[in-house]
C-alpha atoms as a PDB file:
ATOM      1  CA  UNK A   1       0.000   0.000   0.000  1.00  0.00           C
ATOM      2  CA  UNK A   2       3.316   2.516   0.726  1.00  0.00           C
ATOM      3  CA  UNK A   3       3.600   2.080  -3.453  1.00  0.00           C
ATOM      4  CA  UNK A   4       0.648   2.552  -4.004  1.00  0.00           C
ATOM      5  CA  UNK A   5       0.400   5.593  -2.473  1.00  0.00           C
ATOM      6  CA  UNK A   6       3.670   7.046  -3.404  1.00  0.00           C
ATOM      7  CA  UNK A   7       2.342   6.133  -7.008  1.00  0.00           C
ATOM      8  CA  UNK A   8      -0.718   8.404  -6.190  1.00  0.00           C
ATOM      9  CA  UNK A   9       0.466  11.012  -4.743  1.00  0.00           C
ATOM     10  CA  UNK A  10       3.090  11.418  -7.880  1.00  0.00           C
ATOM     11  CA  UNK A  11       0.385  11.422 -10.374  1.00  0.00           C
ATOM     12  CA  UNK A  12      -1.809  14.394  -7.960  1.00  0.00           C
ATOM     13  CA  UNK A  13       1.629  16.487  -7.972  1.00  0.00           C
ATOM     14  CA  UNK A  14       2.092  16.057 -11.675  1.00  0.00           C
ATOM     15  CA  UNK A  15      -1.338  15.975 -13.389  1.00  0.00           C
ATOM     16  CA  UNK A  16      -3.557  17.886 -14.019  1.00  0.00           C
ATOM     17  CA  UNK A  17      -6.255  15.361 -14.939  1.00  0.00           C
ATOM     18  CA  UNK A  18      -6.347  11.853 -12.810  1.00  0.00           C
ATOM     19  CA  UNK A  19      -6.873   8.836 -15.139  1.00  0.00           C
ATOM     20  CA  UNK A  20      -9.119   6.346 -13.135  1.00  0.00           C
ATOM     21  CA  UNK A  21      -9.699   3.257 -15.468  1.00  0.00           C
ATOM     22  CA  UNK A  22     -11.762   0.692 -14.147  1.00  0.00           C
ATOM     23  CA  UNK A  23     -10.554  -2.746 -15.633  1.00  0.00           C
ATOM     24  CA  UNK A  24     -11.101  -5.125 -13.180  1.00  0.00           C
ATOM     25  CA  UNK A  25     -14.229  -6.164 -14.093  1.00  0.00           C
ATOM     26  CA  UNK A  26     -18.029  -5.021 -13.957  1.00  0.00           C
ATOM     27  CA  UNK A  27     -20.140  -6.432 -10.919  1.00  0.00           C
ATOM     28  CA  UNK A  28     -22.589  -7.590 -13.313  1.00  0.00           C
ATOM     29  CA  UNK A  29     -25.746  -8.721 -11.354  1.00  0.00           C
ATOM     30  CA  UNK A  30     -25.401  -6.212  -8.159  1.00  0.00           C
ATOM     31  CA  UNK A  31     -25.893  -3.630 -11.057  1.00  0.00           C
ATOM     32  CA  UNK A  32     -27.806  -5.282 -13.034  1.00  0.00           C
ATOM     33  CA  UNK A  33     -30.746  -5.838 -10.147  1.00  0.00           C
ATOM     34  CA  UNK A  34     -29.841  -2.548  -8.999  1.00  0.00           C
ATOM     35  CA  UNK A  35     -28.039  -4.364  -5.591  1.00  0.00           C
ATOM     36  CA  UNK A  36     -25.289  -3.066  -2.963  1.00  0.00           C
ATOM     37  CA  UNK A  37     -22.354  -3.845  -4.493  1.00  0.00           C
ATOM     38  CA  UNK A  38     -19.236  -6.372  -2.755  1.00  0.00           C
ATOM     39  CA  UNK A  39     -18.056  -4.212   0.187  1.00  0.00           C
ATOM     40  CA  UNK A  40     -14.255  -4.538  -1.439  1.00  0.00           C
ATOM     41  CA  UNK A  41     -15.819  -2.646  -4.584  1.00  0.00           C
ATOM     42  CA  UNK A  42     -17.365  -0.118  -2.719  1.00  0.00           C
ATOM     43  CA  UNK A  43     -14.166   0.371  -0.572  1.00  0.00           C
ATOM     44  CA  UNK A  44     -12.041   0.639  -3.689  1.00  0.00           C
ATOM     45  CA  UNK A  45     -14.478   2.992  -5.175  1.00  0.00           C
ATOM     46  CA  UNK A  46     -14.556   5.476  -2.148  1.00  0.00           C
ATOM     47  CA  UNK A  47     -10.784   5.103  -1.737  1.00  0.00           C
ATOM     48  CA  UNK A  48     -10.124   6.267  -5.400  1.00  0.00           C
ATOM     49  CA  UNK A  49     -12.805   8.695  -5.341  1.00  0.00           C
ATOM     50  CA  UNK A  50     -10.963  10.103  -2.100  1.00  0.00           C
ATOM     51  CA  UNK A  51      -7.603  10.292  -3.824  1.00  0.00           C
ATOM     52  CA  UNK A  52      -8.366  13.242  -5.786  1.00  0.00           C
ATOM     53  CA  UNK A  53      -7.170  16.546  -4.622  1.00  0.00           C
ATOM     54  CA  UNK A  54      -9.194  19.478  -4.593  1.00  0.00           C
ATOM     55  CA  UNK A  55      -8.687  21.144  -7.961  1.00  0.00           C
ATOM     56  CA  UNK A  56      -7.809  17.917 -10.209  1.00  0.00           C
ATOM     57  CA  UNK A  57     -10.247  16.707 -12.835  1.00  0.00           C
ATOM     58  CA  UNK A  58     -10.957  12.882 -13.683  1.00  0.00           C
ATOM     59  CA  UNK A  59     -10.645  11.286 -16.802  1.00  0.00           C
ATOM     60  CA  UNK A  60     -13.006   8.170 -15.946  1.00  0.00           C
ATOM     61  CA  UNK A  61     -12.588   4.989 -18.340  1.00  0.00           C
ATOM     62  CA  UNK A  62     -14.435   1.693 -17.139  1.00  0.00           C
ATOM     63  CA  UNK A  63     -13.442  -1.544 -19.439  1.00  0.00           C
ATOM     64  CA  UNK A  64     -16.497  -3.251 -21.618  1.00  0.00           C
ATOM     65  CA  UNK A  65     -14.624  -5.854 -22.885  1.00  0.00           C
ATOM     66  CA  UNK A  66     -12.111  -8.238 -21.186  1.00  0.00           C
ATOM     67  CA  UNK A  67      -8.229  -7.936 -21.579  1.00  0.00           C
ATOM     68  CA  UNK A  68      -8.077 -10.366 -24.325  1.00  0.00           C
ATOM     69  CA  UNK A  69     -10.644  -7.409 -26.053  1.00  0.00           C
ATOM     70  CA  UNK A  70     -12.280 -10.719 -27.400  1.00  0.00           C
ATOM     71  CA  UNK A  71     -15.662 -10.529 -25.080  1.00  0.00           C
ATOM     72  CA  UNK A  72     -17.256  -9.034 -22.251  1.00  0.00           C
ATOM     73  CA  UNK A  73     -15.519  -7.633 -19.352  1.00  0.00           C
ATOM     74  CA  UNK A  74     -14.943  -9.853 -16.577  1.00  0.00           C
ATOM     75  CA  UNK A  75     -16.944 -10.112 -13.253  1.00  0.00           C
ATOM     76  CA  UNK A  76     -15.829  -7.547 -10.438  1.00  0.00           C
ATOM     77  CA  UNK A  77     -16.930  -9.677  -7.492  1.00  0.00           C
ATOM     78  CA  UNK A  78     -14.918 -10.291  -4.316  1.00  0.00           C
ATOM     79  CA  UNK A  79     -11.742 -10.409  -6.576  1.00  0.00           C
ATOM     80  CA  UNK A  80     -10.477  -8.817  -9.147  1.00  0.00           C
ATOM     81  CA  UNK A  81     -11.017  -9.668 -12.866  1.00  0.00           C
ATOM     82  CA  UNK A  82     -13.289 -13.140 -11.233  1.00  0.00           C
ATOM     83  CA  UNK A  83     -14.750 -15.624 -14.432  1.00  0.00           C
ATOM     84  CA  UNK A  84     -18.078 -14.610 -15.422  1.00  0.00           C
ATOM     85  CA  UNK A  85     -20.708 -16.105 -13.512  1.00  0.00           C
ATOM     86  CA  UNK A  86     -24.238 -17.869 -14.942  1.00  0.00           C
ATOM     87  CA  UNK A  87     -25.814 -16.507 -16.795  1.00  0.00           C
ATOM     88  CA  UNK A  88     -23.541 -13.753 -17.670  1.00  0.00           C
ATOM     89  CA  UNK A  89     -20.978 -16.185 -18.903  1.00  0.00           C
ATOM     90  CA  UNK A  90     -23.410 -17.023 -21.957  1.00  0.00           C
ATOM     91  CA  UNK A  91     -24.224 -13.158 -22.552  1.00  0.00           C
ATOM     92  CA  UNK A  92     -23.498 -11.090 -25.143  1.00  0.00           C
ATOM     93  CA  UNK A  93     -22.925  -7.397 -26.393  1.00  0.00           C
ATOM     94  CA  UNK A  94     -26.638  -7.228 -27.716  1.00  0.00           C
ATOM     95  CA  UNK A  95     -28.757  -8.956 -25.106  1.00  0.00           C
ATOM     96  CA  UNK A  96     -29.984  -6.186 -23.212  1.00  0.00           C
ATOM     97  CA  UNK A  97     -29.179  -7.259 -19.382  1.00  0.00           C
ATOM     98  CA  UNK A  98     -25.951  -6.421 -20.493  1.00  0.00           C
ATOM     99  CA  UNK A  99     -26.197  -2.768 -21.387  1.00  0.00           C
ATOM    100  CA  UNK A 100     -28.362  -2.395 -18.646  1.00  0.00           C
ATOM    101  CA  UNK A 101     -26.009  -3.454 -16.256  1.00  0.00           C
ATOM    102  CA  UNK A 102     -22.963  -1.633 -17.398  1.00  0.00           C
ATOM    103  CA  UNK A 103     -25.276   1.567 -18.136  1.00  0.00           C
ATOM    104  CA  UNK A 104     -26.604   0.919 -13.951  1.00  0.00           C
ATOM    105  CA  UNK A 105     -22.663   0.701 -13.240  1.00  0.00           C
ATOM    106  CA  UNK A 106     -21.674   3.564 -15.241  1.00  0.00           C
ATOM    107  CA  UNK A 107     -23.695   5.877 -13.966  1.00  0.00           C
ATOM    108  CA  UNK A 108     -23.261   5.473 -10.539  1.00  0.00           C
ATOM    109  CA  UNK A 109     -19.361   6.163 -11.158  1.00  0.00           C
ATOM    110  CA  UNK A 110     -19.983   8.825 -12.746  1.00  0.00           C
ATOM    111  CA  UNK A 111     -22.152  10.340 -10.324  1.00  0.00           C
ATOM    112  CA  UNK A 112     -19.352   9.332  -7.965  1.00  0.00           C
ATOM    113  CA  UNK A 113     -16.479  11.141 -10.040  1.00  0.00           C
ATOM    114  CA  UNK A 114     -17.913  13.731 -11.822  1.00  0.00           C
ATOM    115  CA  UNK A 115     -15.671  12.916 -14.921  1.00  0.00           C
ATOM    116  CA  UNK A 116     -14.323  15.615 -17.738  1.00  0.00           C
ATOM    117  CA  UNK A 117     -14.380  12.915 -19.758  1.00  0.00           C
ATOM    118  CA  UNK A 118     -15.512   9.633 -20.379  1.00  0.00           C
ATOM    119  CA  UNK A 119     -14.947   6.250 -22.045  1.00  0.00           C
ATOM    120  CA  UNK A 120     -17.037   3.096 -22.254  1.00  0.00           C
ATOM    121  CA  UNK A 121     -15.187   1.567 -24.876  1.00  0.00           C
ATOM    122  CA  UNK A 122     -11.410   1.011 -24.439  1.00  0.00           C
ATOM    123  CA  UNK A 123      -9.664  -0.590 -27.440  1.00  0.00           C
ATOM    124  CA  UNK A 124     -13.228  -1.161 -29.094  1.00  0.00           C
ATOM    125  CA  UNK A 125     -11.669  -1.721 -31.945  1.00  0.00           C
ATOM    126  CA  UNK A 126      -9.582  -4.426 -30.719  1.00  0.00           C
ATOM    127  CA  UNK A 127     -13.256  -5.937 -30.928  1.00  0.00           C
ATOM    128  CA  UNK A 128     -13.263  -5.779 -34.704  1.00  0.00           C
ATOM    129  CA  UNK A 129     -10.809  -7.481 -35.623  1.00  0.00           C
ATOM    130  CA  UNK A 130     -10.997 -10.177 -33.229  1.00  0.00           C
ATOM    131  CA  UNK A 131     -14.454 -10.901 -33.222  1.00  0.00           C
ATOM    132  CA  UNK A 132     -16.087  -9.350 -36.146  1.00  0.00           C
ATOM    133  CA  UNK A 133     -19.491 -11.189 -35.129  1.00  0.00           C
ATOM    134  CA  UNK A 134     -19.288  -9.680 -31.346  1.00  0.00           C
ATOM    135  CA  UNK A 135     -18.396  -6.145 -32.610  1.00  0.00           C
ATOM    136  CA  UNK A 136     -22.007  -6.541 -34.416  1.00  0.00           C
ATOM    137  CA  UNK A 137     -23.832  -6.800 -30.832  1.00  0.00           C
ATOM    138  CA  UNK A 138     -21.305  -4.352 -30.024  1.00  0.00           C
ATOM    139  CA  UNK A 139     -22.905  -1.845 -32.188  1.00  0.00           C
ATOM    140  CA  UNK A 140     -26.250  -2.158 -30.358  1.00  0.00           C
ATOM    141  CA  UNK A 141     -24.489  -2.025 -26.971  1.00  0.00           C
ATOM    142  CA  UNK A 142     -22.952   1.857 -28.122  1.00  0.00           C
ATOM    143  CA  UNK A 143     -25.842   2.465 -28.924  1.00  0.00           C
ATOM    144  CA  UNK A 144     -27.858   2.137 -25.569  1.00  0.00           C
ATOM    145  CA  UNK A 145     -25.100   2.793 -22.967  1.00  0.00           C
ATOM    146  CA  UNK A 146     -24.131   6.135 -25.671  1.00  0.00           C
ATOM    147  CA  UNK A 147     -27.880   7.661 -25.246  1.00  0.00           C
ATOM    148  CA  UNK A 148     -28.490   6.073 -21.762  1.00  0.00           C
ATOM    149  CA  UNK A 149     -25.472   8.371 -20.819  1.00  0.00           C
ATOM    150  CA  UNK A 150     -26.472  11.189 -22.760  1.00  0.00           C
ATOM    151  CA  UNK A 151     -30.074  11.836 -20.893  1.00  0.00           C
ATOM    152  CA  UNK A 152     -28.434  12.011 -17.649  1.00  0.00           C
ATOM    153  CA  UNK A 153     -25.368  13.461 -18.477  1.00  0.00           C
ATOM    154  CA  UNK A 154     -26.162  15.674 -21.668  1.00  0.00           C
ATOM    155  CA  UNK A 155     -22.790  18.141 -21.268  1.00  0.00           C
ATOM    156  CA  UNK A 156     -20.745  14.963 -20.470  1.00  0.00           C
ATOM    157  CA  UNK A 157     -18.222  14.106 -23.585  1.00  0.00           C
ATOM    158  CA  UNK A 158     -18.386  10.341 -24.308  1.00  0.00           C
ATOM    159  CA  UNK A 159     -15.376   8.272 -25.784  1.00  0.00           C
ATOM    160  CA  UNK A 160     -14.550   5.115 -27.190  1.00  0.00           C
ATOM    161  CA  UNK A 161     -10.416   4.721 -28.137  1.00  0.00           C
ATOM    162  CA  UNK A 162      -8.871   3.108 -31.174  1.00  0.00           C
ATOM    163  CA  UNK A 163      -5.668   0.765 -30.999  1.00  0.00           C
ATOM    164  CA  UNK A 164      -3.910   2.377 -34.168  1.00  0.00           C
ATOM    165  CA  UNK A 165      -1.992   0.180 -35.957  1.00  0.00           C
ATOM    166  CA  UNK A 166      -0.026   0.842 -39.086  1.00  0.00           C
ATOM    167  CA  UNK A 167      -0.948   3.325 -41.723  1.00  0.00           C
ATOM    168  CA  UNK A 168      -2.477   1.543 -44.245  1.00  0.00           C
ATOM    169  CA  UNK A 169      -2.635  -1.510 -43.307  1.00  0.00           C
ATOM    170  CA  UNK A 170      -5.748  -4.020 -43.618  1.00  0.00           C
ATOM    171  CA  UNK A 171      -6.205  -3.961 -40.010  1.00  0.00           C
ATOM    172  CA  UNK A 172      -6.801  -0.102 -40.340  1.00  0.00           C
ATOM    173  CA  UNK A 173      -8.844  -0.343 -42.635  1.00  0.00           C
ATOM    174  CA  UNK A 174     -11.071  -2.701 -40.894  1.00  0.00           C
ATOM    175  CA  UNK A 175     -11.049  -0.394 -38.195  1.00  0.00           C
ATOM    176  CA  UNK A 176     -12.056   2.385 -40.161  1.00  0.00           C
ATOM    177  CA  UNK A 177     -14.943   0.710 -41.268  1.00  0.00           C
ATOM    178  CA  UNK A 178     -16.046  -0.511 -38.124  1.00  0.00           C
ATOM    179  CA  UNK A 179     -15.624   2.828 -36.265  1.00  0.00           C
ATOM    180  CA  UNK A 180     -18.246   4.480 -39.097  1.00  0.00           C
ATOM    181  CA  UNK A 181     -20.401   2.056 -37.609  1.00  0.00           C
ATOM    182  CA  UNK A 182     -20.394   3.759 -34.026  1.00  0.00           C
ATOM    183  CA  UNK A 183     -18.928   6.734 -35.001  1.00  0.00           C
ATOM    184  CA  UNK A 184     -22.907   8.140 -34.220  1.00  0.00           C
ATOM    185  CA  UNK A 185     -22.060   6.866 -30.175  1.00  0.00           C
ATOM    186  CA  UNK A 186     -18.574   8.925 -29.889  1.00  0.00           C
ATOM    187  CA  UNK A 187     -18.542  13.057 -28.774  1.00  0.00           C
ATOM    188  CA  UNK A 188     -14.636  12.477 -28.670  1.00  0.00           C
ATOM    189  CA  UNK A 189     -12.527   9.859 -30.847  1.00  0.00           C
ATOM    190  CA  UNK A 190      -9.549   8.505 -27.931  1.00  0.00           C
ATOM    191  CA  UNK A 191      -5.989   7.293 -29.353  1.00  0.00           C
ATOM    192  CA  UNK A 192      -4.050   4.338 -27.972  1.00  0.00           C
ATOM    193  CA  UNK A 193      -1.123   4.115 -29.735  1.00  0.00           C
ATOM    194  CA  UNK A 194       2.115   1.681 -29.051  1.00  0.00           C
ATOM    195  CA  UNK A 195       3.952   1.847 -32.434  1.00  0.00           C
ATOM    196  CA  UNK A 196       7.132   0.704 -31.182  1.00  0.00           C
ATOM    197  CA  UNK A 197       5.152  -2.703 -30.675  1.00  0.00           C
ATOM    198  CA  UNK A 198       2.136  -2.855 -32.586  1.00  0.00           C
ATOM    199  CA  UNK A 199       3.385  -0.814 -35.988  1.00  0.00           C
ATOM    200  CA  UNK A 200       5.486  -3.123 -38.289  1.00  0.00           C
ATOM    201  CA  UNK A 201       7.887  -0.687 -39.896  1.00  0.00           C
ATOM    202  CA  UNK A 202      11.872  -1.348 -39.724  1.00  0.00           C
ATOM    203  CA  UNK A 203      13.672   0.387 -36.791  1.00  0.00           C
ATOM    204  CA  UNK A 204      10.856   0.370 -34.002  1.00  0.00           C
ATOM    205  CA  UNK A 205      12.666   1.659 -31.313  1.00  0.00           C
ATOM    206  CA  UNK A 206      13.307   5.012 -32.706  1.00  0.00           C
ATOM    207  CA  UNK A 207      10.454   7.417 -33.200  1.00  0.00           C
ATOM    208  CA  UNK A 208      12.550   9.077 -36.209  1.00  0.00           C
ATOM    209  CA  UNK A 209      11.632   6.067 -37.963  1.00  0.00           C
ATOM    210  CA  UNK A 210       7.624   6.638 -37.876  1.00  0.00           C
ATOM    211  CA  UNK A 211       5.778   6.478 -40.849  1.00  0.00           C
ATOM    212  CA  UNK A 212       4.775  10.537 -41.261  1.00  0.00           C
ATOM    213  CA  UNK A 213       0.996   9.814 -40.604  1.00  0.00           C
ATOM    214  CA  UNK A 214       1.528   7.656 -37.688  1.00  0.00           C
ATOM    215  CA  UNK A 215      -0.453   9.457 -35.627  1.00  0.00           C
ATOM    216  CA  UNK A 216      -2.401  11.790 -38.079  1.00  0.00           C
ATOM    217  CA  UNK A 217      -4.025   8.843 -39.607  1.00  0.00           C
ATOM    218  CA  UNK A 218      -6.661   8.879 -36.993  1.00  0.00           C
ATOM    219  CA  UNK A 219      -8.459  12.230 -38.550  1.00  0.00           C
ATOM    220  CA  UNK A 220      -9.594  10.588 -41.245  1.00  0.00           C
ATOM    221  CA  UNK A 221     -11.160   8.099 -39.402  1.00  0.00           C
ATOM    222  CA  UNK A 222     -12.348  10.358 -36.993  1.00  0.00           C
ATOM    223  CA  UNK A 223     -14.006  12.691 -39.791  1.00  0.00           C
ATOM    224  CA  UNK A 224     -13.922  15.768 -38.259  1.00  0.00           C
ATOM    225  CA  UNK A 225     -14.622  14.657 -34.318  1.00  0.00           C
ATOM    226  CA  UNK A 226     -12.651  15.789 -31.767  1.00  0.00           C
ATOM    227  CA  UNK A 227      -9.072  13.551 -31.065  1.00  0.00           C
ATOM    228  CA  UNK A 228      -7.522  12.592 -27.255  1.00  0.00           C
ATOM    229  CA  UNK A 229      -4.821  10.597 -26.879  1.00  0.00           C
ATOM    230  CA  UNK A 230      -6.082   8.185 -24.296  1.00  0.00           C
ATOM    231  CA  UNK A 231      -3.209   5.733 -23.734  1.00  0.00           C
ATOM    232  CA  UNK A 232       0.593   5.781 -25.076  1.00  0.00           C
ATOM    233  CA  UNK A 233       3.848   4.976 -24.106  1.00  0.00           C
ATOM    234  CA  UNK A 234       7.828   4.314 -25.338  1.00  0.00           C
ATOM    235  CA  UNK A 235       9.817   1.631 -24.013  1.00  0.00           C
ATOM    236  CA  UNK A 236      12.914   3.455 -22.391  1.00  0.00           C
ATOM    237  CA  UNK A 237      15.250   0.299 -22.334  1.00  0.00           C
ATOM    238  CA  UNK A 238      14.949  -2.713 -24.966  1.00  0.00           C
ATOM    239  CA  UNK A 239      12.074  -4.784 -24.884  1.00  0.00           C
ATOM    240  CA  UNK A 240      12.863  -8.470 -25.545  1.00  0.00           C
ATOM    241  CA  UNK A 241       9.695 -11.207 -25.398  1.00  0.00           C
ATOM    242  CA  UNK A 242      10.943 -14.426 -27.046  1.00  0.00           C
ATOM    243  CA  UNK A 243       7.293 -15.934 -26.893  1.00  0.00           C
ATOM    244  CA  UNK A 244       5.907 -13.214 -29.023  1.00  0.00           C
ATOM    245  CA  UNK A 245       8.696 -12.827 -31.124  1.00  0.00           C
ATOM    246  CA  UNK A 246       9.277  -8.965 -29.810  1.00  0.00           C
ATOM    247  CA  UNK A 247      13.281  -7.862 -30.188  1.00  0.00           C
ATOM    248  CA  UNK A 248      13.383  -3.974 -29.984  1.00  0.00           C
ATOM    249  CA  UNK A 249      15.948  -1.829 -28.632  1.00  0.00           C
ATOM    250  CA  UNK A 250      15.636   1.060 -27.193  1.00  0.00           C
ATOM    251  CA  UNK A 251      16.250   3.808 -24.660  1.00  0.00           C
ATOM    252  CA  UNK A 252      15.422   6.850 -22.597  1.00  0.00           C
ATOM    253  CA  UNK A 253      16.719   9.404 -25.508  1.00  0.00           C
ATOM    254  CA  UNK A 254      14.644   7.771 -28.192  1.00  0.00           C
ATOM    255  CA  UNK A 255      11.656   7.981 -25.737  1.00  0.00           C
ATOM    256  CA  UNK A 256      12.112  11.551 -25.135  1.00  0.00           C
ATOM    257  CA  UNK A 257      11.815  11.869 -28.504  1.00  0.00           C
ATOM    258  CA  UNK A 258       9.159  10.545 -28.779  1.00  0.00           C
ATOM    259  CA  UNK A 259       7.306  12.522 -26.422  1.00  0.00           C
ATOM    260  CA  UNK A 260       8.222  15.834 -28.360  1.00  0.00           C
ATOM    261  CA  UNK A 261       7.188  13.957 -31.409  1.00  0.00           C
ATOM    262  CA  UNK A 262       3.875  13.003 -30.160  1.00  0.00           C
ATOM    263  CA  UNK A 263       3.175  16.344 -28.774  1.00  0.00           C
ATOM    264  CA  UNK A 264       4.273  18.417 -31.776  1.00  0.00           C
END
């Protein structure tokens, strides 16, 4: 708990918005039936609504799908991340107990957070390509949890974020197309971008060898909607998994540069 809090209070001296992104699961039948919640949710609900210090705004994200972004998001029971229980484990995107019970859940937090911003859908588009079939119930899911949020929360700017991946590439353009599908559900069009991983140009470790619209290709997806980069990062050492067949090197100058290059 001493790390954790050190970690806090580093982000509260240098942010101005706090990032609190729910993805350990959804307690889907307390919110469902409208029910008290585990006490160890509510206690890590309170706690994190507590670490905010006066003055600092909350970006609130809560996970829809799981961390395989191949399904629904786990249960959020006594544990973390628990498997989904009966009949949720049968359940998709489109039957409507679902958006009912992450529209119950999302509301509350963001009653309990008061969010600048917020996103129901990280990595959707992880969805598409995966599970082309899901992302169809997906679609219907946007669609209620997107207006159910709206009625309460008119003023409230709603995101989903996009896993870029290289310019051009089919998986882009699968992404494209599936984002014009929701694009109707979105106020704000979030950016997670890992190119020194998920891009497959020569040279990954150094942001000087981008491709030029590495990050710009997102504006013509996003067709004139507003663009936040949600999630992002640069290895600042080499990164070396055998199992995935990941060999880049790396270190803290080329991430540097890549911060400038990112914010320019």
């Amino acid at each position: 708990m001493a790390a954790v809090d050190d970690v806090n209070q580093r982000i509260q001296d240098n942010g101005d918005i706090i990032d609190h992104h729910i993805m350990v699961g959804v307690p889907w039948e307390e919110a469902f039936q409208g029910l008290p919640y585990p006490a160890n949710v509510d206690a890590d609900l309170t706690s994190r609504v507590q670490m905010v210090q006066p003055g600092k705004r909350v970006y609130l994200a809560i996970d829809s799908l799981n961390t395989q972004r191949d399904g629904l998001a786990p249960n959020w029971g006594v544990n973390f991340n628990e498997p989904l229980p009966a009949p949720w484990d049968t359940r998709r995107f489109n039957d409507p107990e679902v958006a009912t019970a992450y529209l119950n859940f999302a509301l509350d937090l963001i009653g309990r957070f008061d969010p600048l911003y917020f996103n129901y859908g990280t990595e959707a588009s992880e969805l598409m390509l995966n599970d082309p079939a899901a992302f169809d119930g997906y679609v219907v899911f946007a669609q209620t949890v997107y207006n159910g949020i709206k009625a309460q929360y008119p003023n409230l700017p709603v995101m989903i974020s996009i896993a870029l991946k290289s310019p051009g590439s089919t998986e882009m353009d699968t992404i494209t197309a599936g984002f014009n599908r929701i694009r109707d559900y979105v106020d704000i069009v979030g950016v997670s971008v890992y190119p020194y991983v998920f891009y497959d140009h020569a040279g990954k470790g150094n942001p000087d060898n981008l491709p030029g619209d590495w990050l710009s290709q997102v504006t013509t997806l996003a067709q004139g909607k507003p663009v936040a980069v949600t999630e992002t990062g640069w290895i600042a050492e080499d990164l070396v998994i055998p199992a995935f067949g990941v060999n880049v090197p790396s270190n803290e100058e080329f991430q540097r540069a890549y911060a400038d290059r990112l914010l320019s």
